[in-house]
N, C-alpha and C. Protein backbone atom coordinates (compact mmCIF):
# COMPACT_ATOMS: atom_id res chain seq x y z
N UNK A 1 -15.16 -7.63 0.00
CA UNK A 1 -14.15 -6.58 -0.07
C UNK A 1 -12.76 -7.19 0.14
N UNK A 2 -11.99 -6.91 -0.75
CA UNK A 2 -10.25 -7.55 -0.69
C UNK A 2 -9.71 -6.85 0.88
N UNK A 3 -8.94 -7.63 1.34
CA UNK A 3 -8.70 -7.61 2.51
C UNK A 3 -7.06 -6.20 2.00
N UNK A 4 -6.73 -5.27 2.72
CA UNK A 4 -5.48 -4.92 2.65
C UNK A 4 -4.37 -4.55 3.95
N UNK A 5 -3.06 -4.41 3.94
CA UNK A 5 -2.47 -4.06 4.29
C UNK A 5 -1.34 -3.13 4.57
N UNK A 6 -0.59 -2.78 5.77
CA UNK A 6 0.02 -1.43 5.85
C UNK A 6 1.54 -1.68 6.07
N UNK A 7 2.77 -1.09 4.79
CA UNK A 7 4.08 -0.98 5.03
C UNK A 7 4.16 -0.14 5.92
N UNK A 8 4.35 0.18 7.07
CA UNK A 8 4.85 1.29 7.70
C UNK A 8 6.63 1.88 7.66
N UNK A 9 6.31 2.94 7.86
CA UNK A 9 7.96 3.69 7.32
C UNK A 9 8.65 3.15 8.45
N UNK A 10 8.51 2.76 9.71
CA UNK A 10 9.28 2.14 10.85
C UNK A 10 10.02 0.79 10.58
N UNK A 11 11.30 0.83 10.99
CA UNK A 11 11.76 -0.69 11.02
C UNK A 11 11.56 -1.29 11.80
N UNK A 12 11.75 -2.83 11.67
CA UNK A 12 11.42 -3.92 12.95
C UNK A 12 12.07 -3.25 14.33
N UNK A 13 13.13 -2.25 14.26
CA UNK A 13 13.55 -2.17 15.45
C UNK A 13 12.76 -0.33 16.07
N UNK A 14 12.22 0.01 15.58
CA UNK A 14 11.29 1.26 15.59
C UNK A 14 12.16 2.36 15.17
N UNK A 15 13.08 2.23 14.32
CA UNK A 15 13.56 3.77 13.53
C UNK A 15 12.58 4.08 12.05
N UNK A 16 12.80 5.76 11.82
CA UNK A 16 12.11 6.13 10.83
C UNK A 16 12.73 5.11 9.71
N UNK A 17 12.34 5.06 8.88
CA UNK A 17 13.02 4.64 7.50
C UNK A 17 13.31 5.72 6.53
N UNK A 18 14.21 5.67 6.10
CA UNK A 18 14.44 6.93 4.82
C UNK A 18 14.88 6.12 3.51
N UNK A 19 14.79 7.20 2.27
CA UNK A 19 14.29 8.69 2.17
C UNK A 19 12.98 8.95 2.78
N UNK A 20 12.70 10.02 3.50
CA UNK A 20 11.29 10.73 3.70
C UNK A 20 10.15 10.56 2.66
N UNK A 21 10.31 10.11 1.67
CA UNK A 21 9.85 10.41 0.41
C UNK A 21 9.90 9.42 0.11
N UNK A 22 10.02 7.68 0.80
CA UNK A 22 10.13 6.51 0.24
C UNK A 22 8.82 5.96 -0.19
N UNK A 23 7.68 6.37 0.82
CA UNK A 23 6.58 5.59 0.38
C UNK A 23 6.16 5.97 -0.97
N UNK A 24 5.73 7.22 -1.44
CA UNK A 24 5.60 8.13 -2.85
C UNK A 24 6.15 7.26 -3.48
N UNK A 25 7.88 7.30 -3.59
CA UNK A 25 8.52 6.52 -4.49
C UNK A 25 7.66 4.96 -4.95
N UNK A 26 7.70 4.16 -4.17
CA UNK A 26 7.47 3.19 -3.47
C UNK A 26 6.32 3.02 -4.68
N UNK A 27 4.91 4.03 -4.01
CA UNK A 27 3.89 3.75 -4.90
C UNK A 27 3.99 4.35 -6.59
N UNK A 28 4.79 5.30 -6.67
CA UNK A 28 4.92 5.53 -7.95
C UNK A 28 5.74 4.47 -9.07
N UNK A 29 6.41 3.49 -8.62
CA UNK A 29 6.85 2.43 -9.12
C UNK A 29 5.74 1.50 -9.34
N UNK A 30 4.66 1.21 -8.66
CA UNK A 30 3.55 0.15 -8.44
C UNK A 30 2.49 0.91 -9.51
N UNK A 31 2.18 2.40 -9.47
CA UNK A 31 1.47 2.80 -10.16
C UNK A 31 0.45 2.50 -11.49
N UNK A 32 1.56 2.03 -12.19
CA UNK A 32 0.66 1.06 -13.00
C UNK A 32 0.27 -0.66 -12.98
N UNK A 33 0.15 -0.89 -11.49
CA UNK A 33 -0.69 -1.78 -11.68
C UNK A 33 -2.32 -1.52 -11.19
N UNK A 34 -3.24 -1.95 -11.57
CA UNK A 34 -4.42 -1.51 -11.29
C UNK A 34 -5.29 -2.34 -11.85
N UNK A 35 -6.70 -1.98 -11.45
CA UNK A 35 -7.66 -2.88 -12.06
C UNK A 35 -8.03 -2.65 -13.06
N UNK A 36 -8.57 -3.53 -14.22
CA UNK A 36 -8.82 -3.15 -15.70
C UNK A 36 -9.30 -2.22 -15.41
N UNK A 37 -9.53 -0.89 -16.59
CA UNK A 37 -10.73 -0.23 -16.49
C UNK A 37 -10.16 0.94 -15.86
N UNK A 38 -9.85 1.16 -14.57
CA UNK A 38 -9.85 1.96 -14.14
C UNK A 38 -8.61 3.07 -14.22
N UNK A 39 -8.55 4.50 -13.79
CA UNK A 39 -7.86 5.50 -14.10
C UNK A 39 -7.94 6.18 -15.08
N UNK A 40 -8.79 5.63 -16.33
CA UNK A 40 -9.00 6.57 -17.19
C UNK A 40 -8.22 7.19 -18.21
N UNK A 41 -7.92 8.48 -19.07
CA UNK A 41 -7.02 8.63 -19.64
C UNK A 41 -5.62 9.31 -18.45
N UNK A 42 -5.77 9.98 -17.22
CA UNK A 42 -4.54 10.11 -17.06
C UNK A 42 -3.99 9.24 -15.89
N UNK A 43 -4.54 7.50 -15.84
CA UNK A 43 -4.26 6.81 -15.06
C UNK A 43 -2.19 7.05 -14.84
N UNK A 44 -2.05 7.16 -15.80
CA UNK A 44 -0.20 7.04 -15.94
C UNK A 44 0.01 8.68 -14.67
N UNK A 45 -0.78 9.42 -14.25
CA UNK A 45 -0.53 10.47 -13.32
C UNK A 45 -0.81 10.17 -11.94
N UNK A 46 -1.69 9.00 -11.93
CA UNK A 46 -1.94 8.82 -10.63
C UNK A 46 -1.49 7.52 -9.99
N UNK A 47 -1.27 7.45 -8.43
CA UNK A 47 -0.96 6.19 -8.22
C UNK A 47 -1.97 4.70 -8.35
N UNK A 48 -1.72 3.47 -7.85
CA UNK A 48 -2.83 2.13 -8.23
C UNK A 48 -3.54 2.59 -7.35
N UNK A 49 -4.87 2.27 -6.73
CA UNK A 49 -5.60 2.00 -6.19
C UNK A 49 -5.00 0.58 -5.10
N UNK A 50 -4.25 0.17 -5.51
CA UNK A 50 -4.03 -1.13 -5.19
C UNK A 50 -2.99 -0.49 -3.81
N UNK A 51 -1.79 -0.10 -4.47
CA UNK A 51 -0.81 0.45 -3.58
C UNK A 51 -0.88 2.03 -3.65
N UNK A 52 -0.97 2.53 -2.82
CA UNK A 52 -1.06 4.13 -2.16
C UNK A 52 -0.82 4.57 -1.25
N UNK A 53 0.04 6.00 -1.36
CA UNK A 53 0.49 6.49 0.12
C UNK A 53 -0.33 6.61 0.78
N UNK A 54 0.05 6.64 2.39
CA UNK A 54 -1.18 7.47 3.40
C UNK A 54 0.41 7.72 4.68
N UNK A 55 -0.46 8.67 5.85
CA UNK A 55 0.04 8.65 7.03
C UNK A 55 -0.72 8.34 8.21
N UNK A 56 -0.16 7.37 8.87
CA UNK A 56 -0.71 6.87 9.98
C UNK A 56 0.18 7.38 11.22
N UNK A 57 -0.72 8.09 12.06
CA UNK A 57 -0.59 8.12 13.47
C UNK A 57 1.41 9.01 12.83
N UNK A 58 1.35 9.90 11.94
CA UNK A 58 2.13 10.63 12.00
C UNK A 58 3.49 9.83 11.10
N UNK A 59 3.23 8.63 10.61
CA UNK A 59 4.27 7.76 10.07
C UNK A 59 3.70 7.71 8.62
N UNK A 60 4.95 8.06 7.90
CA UNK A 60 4.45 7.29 6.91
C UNK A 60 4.53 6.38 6.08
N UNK A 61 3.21 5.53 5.10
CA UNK A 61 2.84 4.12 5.09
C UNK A 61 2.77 4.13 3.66
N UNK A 62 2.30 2.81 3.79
CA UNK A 62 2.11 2.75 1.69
C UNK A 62 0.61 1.29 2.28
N UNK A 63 -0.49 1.57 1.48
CA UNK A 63 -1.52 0.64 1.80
C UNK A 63 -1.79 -0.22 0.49
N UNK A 64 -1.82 -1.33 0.94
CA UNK A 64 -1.42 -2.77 -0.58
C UNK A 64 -2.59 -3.29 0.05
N UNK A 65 -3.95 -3.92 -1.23
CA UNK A 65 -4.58 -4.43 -1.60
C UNK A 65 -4.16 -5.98 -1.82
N UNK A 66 -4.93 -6.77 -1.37
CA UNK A 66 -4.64 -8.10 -1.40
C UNK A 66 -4.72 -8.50 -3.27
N UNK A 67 -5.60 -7.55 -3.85
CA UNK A 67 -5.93 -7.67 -4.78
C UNK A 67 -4.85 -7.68 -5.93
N UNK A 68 -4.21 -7.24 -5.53
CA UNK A 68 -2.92 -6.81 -6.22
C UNK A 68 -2.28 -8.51 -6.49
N UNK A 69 -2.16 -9.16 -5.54
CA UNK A 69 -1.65 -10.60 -5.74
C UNK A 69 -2.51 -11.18 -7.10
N UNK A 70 -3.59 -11.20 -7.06
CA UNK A 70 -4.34 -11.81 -8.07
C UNK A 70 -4.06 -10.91 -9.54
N UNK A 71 -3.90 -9.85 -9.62
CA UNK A 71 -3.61 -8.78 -10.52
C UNK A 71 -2.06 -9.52 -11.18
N UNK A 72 -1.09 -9.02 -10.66
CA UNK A 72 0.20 -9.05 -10.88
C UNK A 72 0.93 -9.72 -9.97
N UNK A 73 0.72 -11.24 -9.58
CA UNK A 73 1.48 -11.41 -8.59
C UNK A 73 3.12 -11.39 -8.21
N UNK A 74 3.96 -11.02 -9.82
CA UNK A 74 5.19 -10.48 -9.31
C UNK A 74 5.05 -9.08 -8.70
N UNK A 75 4.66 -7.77 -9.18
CA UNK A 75 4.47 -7.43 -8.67
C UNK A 75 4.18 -7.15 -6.42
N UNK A 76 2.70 -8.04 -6.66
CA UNK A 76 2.99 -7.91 -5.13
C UNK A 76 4.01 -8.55 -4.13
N UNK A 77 5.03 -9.46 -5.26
CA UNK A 77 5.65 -10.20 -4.32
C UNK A 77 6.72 -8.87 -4.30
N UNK A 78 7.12 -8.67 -5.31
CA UNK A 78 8.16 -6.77 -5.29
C UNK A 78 7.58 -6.25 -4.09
N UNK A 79 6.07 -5.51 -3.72
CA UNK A 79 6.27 -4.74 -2.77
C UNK A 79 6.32 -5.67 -0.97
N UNK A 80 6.04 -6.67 -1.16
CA UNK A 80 6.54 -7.61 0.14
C UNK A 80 8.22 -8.20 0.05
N UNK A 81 8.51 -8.21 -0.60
CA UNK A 81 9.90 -8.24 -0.38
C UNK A 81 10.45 -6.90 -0.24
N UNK A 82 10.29 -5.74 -0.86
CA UNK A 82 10.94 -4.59 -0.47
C UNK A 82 10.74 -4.52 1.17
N UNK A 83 9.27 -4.45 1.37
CA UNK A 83 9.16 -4.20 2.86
C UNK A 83 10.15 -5.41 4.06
N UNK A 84 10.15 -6.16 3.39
CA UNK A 84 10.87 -7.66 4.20
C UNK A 84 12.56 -7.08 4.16
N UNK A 85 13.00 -6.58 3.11
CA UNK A 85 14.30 -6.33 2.80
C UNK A 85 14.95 -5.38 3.39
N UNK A 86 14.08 -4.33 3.61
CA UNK A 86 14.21 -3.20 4.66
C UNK A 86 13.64 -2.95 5.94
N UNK A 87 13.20 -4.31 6.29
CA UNK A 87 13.10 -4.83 7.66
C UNK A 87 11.64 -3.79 7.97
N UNK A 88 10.92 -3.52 7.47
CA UNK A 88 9.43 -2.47 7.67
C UNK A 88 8.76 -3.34 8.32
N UNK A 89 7.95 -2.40 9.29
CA UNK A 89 6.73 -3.22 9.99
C UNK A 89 5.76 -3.02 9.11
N UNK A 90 4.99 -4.40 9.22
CA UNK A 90 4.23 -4.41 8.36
C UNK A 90 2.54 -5.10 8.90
N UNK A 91 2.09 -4.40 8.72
CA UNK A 91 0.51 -4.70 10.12
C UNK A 91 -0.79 -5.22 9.10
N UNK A 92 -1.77 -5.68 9.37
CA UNK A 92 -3.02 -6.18 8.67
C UNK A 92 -3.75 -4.81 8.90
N UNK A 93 -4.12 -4.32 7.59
CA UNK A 93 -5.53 -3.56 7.75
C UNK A 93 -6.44 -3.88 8.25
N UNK A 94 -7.30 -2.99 8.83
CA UNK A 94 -8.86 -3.51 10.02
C UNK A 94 -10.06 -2.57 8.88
N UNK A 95 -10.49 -3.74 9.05
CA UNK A 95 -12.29 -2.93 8.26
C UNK A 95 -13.11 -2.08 9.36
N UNK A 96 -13.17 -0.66 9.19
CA UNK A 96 -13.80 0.07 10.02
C UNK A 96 -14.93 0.59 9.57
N UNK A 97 -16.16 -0.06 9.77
CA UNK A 97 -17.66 0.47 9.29
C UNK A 97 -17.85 2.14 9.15
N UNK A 98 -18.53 2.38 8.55
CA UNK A 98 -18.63 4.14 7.92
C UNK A 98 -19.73 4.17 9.30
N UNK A 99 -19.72 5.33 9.23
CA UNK A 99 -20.94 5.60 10.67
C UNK A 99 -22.54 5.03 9.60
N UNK A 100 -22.97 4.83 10.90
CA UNK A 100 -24.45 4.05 10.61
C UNK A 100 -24.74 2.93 9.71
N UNK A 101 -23.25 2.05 9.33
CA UNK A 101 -23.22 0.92 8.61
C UNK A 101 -23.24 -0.32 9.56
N UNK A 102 -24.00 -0.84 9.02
CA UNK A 102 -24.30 -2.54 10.13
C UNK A 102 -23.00 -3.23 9.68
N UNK A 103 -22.31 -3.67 11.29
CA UNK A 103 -21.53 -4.44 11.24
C UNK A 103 -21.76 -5.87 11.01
N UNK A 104 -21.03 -6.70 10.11
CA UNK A 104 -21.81 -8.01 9.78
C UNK A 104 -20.72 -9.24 10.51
């Protein structure tokens, strides 16, 4: 499983980041990168798989696929420099087993 990680809307110094609406943006720019194959005919409506909003612990994030480097690596270097440029914390995703899955 590709390892991923989390832009959080916080800066290095713990303020919100704005627009409110940055991560959306954020992933709707990335949107079309993705893995062959997938999305179908209205892939152009939805965001990548790769990069996608979420909210954590009330903040909100944008979650990047390591996979994405191997995909498009300008690309992922775009969404690590945005986050670097606007000073975002930026944390390692943790693999959390589904209930009753053996941890290996």
């Amino acid at each position: 499983m590709a390892s991923e990680f989390f832009i959080l809307g916080l800066t290095t110094d713990g303020k919100q980041f704005r627009p409110s609406d940055w991560a959306e943006r954020l992933c709707g720019v990335m949107s079309c990168f993705r893995p062959e194959g997938s999305g179908g005919r209205n892939a152009h409506l939805q965001y990548s798989p790769l990069v996608r909003p979420t909210m954590i612990n009330g903040v909100r994030a944008v979650v990047v696929s390591e996979t994405l480097r191997e995909i498009e690596p300008m690309a992922y270097n775009f969404v690590v420099e945005f986050a670097k440029d606007n000073k975002l914390q930026v944390v390692d995703a943790c693999l959390v087993p589904e209930p009753g899955e053996k941890k290996s």
